[in-house]
C-alpha atoms as a PDB file:
ATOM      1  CA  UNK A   1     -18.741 -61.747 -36.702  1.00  0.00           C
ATOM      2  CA  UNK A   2     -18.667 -61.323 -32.866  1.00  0.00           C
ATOM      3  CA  UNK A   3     -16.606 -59.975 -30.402  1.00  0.00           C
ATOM      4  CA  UNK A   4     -14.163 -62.470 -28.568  1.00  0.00           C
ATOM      5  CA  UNK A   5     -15.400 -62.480 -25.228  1.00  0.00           C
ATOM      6  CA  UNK A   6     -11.808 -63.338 -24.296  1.00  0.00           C
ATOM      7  CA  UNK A   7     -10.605 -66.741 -22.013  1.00  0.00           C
ATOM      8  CA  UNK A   8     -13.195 -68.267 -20.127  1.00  0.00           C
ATOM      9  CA  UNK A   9     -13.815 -67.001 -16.307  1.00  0.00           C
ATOM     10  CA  UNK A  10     -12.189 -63.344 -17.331  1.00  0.00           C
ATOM     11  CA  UNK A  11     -14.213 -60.200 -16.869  1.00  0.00           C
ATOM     12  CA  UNK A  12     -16.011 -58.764 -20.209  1.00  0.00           C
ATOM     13  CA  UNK A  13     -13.731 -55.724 -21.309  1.00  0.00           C
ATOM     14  CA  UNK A  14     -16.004 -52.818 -21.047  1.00  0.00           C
ATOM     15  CA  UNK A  15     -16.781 -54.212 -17.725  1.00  0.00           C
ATOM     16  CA  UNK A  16     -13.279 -53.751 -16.722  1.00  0.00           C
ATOM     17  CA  UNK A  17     -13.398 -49.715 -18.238  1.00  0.00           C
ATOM     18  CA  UNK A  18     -16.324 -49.180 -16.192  1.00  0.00           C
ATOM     19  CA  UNK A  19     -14.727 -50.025 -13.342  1.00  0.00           C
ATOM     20  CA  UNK A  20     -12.274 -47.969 -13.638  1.00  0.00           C
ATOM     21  CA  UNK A  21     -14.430 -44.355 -13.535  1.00  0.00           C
ATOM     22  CA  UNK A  22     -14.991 -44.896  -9.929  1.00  0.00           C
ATOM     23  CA  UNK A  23     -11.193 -45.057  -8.962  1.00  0.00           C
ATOM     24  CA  UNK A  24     -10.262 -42.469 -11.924  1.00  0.00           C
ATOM     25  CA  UNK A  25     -12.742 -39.829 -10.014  1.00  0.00           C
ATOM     26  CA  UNK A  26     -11.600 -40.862  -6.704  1.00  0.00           C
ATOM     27  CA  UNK A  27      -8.030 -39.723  -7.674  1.00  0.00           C
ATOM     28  CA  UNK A  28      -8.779 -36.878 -10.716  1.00  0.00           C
ATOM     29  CA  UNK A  29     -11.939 -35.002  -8.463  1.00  0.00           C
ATOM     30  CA  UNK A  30      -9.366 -34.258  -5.201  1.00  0.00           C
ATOM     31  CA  UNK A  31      -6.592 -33.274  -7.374  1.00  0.00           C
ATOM     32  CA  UNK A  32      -8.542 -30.895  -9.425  1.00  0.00           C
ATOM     33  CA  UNK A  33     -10.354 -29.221  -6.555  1.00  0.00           C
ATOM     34  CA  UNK A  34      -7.032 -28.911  -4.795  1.00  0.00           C
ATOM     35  CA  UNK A  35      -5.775 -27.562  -7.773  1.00  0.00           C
ATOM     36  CA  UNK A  36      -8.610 -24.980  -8.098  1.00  0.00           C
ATOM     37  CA  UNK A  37      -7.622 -24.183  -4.382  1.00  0.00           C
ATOM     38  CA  UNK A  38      -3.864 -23.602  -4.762  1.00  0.00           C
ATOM     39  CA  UNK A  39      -5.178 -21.513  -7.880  1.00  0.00           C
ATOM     40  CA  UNK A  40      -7.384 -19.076  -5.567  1.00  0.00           C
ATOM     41  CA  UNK A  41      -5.068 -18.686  -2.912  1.00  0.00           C
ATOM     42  CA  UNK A  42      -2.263 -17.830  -5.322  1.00  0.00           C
ATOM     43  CA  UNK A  43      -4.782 -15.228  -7.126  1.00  0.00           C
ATOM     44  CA  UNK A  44      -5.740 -13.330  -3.705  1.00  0.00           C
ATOM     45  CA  UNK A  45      -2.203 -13.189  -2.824  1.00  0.00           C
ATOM     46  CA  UNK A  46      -1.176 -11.641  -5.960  1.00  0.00           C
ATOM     47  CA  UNK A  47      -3.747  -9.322  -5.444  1.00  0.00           C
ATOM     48  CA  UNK A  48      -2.230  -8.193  -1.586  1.00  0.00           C
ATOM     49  CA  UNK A  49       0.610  -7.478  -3.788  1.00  0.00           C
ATOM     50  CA  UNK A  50      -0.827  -5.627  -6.480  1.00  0.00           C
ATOM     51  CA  UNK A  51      -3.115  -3.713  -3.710  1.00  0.00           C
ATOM     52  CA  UNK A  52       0.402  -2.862  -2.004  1.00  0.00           C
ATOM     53  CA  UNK A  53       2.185  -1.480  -4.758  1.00  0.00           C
ATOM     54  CA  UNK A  54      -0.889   0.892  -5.141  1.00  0.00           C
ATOM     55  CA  UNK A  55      -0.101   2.409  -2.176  1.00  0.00           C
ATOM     56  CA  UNK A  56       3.467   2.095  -2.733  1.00  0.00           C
ATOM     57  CA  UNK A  57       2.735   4.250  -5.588  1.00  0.00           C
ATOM     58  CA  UNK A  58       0.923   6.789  -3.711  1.00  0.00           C
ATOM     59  CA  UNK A  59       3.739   7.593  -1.209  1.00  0.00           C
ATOM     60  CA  UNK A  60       6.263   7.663  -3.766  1.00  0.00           C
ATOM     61  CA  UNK A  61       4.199  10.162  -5.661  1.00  0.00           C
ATOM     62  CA  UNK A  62       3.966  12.327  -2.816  1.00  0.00           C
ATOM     63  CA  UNK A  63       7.850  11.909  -1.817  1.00  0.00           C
ATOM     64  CA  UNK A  64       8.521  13.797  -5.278  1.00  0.00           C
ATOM     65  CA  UNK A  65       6.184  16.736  -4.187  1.00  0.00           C
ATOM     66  CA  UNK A  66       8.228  16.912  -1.576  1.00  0.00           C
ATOM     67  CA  UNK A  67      11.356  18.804  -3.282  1.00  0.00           C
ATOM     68  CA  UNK A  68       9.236  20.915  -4.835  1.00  0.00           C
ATOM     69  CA  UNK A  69       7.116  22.434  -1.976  1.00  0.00           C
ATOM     70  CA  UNK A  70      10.341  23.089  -0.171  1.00  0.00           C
ATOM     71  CA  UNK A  71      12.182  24.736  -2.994  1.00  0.00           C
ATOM     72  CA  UNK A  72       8.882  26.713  -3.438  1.00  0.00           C
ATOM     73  CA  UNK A  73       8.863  27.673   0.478  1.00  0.00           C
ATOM     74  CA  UNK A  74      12.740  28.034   0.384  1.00  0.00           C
ATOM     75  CA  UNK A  75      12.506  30.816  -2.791  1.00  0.00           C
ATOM     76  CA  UNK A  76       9.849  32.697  -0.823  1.00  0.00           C
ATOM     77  CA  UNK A  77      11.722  32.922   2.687  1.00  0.00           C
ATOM     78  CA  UNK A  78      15.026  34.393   0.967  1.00  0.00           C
ATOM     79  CA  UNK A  79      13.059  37.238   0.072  1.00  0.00           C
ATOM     80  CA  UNK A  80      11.423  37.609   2.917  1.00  0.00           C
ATOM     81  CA  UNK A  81      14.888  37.578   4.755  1.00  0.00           C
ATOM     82  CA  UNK A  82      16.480  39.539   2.150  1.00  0.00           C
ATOM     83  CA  UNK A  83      13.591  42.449   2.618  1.00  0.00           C
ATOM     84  CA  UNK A  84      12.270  42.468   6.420  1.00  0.00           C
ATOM     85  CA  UNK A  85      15.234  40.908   8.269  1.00  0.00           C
ATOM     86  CA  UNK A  86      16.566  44.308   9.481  1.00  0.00           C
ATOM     87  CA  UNK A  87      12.881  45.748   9.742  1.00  0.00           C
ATOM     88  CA  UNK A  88      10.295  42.988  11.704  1.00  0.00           C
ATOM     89  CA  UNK A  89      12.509  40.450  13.903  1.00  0.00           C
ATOM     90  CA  UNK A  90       9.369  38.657  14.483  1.00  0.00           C
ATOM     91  CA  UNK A  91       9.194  37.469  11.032  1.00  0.00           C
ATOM     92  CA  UNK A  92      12.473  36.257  11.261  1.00  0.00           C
ATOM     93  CA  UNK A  93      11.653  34.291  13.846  1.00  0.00           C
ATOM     94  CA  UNK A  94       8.170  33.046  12.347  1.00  0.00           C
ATOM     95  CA  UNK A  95      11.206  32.662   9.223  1.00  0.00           C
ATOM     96  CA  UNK A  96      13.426  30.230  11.711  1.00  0.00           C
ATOM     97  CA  UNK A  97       9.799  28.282  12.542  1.00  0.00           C
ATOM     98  CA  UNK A  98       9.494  27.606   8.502  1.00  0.00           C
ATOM     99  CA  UNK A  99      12.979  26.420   7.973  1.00  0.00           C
ATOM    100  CA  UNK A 100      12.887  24.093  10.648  1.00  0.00           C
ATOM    101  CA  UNK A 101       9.721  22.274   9.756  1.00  0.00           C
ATOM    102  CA  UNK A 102      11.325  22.336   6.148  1.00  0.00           C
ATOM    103  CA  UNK A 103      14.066  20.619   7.672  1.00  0.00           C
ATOM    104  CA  UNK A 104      12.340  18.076   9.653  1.00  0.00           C
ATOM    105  CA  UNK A 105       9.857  17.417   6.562  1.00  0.00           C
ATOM    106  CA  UNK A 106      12.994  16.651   4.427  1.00  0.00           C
ATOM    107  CA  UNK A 107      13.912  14.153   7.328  1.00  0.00           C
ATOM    108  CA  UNK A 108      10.695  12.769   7.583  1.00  0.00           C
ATOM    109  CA  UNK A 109      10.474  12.123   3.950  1.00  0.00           C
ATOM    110  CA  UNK A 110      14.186  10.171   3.664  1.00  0.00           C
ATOM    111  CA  UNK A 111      13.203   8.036   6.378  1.00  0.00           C
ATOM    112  CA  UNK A 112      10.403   6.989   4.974  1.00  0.00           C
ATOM    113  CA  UNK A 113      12.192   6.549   1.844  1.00  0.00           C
ATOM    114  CA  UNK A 114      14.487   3.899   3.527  1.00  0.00           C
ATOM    115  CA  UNK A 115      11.170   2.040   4.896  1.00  0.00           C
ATOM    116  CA  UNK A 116      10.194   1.409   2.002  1.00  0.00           C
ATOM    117  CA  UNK A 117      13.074   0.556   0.393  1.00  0.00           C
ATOM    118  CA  UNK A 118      14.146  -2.045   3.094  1.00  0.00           C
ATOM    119  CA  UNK A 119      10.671  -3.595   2.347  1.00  0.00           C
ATOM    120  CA  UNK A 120      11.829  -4.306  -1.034  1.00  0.00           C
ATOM    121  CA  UNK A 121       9.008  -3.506  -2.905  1.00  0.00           C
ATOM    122  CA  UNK A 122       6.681  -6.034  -1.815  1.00  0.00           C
ATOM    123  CA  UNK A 123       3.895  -6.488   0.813  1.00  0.00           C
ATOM    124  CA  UNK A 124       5.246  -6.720   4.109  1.00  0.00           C
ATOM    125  CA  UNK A 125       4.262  -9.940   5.723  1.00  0.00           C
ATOM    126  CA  UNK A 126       4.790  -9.096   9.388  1.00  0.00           C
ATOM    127  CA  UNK A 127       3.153  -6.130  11.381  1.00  0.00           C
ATOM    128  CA  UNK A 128       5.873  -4.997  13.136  1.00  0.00           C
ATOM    129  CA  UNK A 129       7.328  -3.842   9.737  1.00  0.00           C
ATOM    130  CA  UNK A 130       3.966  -2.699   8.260  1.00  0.00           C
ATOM    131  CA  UNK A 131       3.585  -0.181  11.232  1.00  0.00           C
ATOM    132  CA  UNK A 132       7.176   0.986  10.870  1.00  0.00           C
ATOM    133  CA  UNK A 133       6.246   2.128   7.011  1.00  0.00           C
ATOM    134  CA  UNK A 134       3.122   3.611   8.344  1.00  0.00           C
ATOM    135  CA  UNK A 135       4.751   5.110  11.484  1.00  0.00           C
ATOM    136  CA  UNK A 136       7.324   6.782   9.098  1.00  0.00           C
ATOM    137  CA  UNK A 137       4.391   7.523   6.515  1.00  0.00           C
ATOM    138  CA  UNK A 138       2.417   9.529   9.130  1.00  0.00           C
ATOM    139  CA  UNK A 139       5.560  11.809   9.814  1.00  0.00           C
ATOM    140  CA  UNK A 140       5.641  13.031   6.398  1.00  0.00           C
ATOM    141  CA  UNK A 141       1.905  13.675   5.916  1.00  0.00           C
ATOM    142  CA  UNK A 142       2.741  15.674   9.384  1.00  0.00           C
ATOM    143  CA  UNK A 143       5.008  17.566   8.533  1.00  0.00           C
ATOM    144  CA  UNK A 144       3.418  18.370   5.263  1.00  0.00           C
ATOM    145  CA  UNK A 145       0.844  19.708   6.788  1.00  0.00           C
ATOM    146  CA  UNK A 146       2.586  21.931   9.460  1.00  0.00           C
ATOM    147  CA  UNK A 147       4.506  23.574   6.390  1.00  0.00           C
ATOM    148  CA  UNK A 148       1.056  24.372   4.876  1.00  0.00           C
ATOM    149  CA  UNK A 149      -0.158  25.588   8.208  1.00  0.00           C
ATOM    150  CA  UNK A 150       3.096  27.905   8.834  1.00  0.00           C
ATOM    151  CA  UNK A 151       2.106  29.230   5.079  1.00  0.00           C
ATOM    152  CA  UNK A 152      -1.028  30.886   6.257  1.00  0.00           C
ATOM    153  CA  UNK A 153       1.172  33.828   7.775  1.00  0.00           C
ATOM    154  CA  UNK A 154       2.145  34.360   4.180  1.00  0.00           C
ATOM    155  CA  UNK A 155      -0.525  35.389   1.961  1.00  0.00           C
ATOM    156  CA  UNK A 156       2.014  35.969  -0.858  1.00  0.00           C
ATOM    157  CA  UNK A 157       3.254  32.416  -0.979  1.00  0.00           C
ATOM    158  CA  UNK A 158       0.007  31.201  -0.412  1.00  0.00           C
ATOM    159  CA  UNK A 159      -1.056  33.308  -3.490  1.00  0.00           C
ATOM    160  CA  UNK A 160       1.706  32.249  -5.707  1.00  0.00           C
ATOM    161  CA  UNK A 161       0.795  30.027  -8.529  1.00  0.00           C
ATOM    162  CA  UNK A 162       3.561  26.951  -7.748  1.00  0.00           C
ATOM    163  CA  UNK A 163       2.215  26.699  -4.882  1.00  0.00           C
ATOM    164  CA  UNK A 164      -1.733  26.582  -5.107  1.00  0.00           C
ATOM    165  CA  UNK A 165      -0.808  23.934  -7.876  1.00  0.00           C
ATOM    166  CA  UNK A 166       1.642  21.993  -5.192  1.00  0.00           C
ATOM    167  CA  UNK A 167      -0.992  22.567  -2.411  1.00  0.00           C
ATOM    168  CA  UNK A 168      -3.918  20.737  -4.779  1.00  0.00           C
ATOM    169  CA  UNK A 169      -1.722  17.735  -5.900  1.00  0.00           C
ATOM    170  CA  UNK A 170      -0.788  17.067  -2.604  1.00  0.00           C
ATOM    171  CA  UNK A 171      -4.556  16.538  -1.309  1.00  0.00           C
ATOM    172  CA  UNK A 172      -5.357  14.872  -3.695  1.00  0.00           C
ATOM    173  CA  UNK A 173      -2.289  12.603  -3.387  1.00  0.00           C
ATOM    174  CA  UNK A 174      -3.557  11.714   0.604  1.00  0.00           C
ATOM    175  CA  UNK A 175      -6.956  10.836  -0.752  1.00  0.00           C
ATOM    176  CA  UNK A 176      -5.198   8.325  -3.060  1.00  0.00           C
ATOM    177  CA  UNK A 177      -3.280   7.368  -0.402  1.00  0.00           C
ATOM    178  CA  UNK A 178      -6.382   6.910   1.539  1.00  0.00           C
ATOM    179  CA  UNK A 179      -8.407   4.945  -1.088  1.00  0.00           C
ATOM    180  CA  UNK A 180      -5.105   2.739  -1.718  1.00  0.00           C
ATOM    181  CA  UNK A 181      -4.695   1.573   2.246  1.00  0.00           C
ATOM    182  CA  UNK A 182      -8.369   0.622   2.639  1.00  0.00           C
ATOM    183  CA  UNK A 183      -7.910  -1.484  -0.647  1.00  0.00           C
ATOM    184  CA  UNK A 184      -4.777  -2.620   0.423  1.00  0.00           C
ATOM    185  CA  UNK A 185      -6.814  -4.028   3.304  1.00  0.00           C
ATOM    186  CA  UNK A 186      -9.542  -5.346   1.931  1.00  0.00           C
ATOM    187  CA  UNK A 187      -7.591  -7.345  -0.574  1.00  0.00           C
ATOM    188  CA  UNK A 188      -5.794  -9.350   2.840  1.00  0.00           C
ATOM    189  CA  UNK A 189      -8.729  -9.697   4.844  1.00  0.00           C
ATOM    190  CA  UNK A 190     -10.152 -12.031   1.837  1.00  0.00           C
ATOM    191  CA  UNK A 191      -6.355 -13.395   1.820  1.00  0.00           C
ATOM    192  CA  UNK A 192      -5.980 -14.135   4.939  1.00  0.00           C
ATOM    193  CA  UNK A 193      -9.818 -15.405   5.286  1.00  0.00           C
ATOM    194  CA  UNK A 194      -9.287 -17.783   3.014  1.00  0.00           C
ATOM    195  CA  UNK A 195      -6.229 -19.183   5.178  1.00  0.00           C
ATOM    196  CA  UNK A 196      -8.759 -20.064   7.816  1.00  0.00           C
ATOM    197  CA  UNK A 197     -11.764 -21.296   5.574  1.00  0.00           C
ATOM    198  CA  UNK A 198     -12.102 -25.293   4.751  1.00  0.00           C
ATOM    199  CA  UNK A 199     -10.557 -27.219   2.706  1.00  0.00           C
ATOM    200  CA  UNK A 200      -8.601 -24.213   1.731  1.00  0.00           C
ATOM    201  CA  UNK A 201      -6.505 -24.076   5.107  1.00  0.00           C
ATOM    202  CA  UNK A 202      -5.129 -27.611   4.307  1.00  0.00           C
ATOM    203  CA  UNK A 203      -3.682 -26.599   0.870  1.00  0.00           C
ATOM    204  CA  UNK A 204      -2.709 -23.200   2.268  1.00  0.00           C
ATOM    205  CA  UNK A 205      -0.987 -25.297   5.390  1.00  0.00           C
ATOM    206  CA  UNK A 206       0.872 -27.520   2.772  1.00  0.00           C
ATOM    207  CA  UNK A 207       1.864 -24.791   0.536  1.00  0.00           C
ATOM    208  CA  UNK A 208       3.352 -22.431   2.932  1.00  0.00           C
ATOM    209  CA  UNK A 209       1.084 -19.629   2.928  1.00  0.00           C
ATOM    210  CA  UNK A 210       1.023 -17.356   5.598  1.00  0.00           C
ATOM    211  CA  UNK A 211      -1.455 -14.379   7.240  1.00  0.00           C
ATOM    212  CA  UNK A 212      -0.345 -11.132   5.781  1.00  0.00           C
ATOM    213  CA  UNK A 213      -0.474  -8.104   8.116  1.00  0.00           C
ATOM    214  CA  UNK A 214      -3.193  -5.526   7.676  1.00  0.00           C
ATOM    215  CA  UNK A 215      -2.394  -1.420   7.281  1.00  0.00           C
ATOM    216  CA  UNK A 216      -2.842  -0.102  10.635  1.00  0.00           C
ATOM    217  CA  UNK A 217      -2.990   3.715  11.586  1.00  0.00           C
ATOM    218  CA  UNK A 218      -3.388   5.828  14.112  1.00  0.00           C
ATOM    219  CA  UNK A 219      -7.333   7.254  14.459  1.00  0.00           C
ATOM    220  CA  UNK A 220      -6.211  10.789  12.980  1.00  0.00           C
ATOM    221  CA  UNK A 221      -4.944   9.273   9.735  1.00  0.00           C
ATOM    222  CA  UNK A 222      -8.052   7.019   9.292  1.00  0.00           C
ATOM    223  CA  UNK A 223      -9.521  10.112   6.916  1.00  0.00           C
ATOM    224  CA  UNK A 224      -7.695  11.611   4.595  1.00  0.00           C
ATOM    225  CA  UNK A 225      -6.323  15.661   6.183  1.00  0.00           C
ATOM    226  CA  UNK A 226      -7.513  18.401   4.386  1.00  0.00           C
ATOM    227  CA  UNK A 227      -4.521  20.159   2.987  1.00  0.00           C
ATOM    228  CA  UNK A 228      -6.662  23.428   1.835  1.00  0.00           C
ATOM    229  CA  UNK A 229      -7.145  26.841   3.494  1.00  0.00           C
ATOM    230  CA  UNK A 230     -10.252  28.553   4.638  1.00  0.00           C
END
């Protein structure tokens, strides 16, 4: 038995299938490493998202500290009031000081609120809109702190048990807060440096990806405030 070699003059079959490999990997290697491409790029911008809603978090965990520092302030300074306010007219007006940082903390905190709802819950993609989260962001860890500050003058607050507990969650919320920005950042500088890296800026180009902005603050929020007193 032998193989028909097929009509005369006509290429010998396996000749034909080996000639095929060279135009199979000219069309199969481009599309897979393209493939592998769009896959990495897809990957590191899930992880700008993932890295956002870290921080995200963060704020929103400090936001519901928020009510409870001021109702813990608010209890203390009826007393006061109700005890010294015909006695020591300086510590009503040290009293008047408190309850208007309250105020403008509780301000502070719903605007930042509305940031971050208008962002939608996702990475913001342009800076302008970045730096009005962290703009509104930096007013609330301000005017935590100059609530804590105005407690010094009151060692019984300061004492109280509420508040130690609300003092210590709060630092360590800003050093979370801390620790999620600079990953936040790190995760779209490799984003964003794959954008410009080749071939990956051709399949970025075709796909629509774009540069995501990167968390920018002012250089007193770089570290994260100590909320503690000596």
């Amino acid at each position: 038995m032998y193989e028909n070699p097929g009509p005369i003059g006509a290429p010998p079959r396996h000749g034909l299938a080996w000639g095929l490999i060279p135009l199979c990997l000219v069309l199969i290697v481009p599309a897979g490493a393209g493939l592998w491409l769009h896959n990495g790029l897809v990957a590191k911008r899930e992880a700008v998202d993932a890295a956002w809603a870290q921080v995200e978090s963060n704020y929103r965990r400090r936001a519901d500290l928020i009510p409870a520092l001021v109702q813990a302030v608010q209890r203390h300074m009826r007393h006061e009031s109700d005890t010294l306010q015909r006695v020591v007219n300086e510590r009503n007006r040290g009293l008047d000081s408190f309850s208007k940082a309250l105020q403008e903390l509780v301000n502070a905190e719903r605007e930042s609120s509305r940031a971050l709802q208008a962002a939608g819950g996702a990475a913001p993609a342009r800076q302008s809109d970045l730096q009005g989260i962290g703009a509104t962001q930096a007013d609330v860890g301000r005017g935590i702190r100059q609530v804590l500050a105005l407690a010094e003058s009151y060692p019984a607050l300061r004492a109280g048990d509420q508040f130690l507990e609300l003092q210590a969650q709060l630092e360590g919320t800003e050093n979370r807060i801390n620790v999620a920005r600079m990953g936040f950042n790190e995760a779209v500088r490799e984003y964003n440096a794959s954008l410009e890296q080749i071939p990956t800026r051709y399949i970025a180009r075709t796909g629509g990806y774009e540069r995501r902005a990167y968390f920018q603050t002012d250089e007193s929020a770089r570290h994260a405030p100590s909320l503690g007193f000596d």
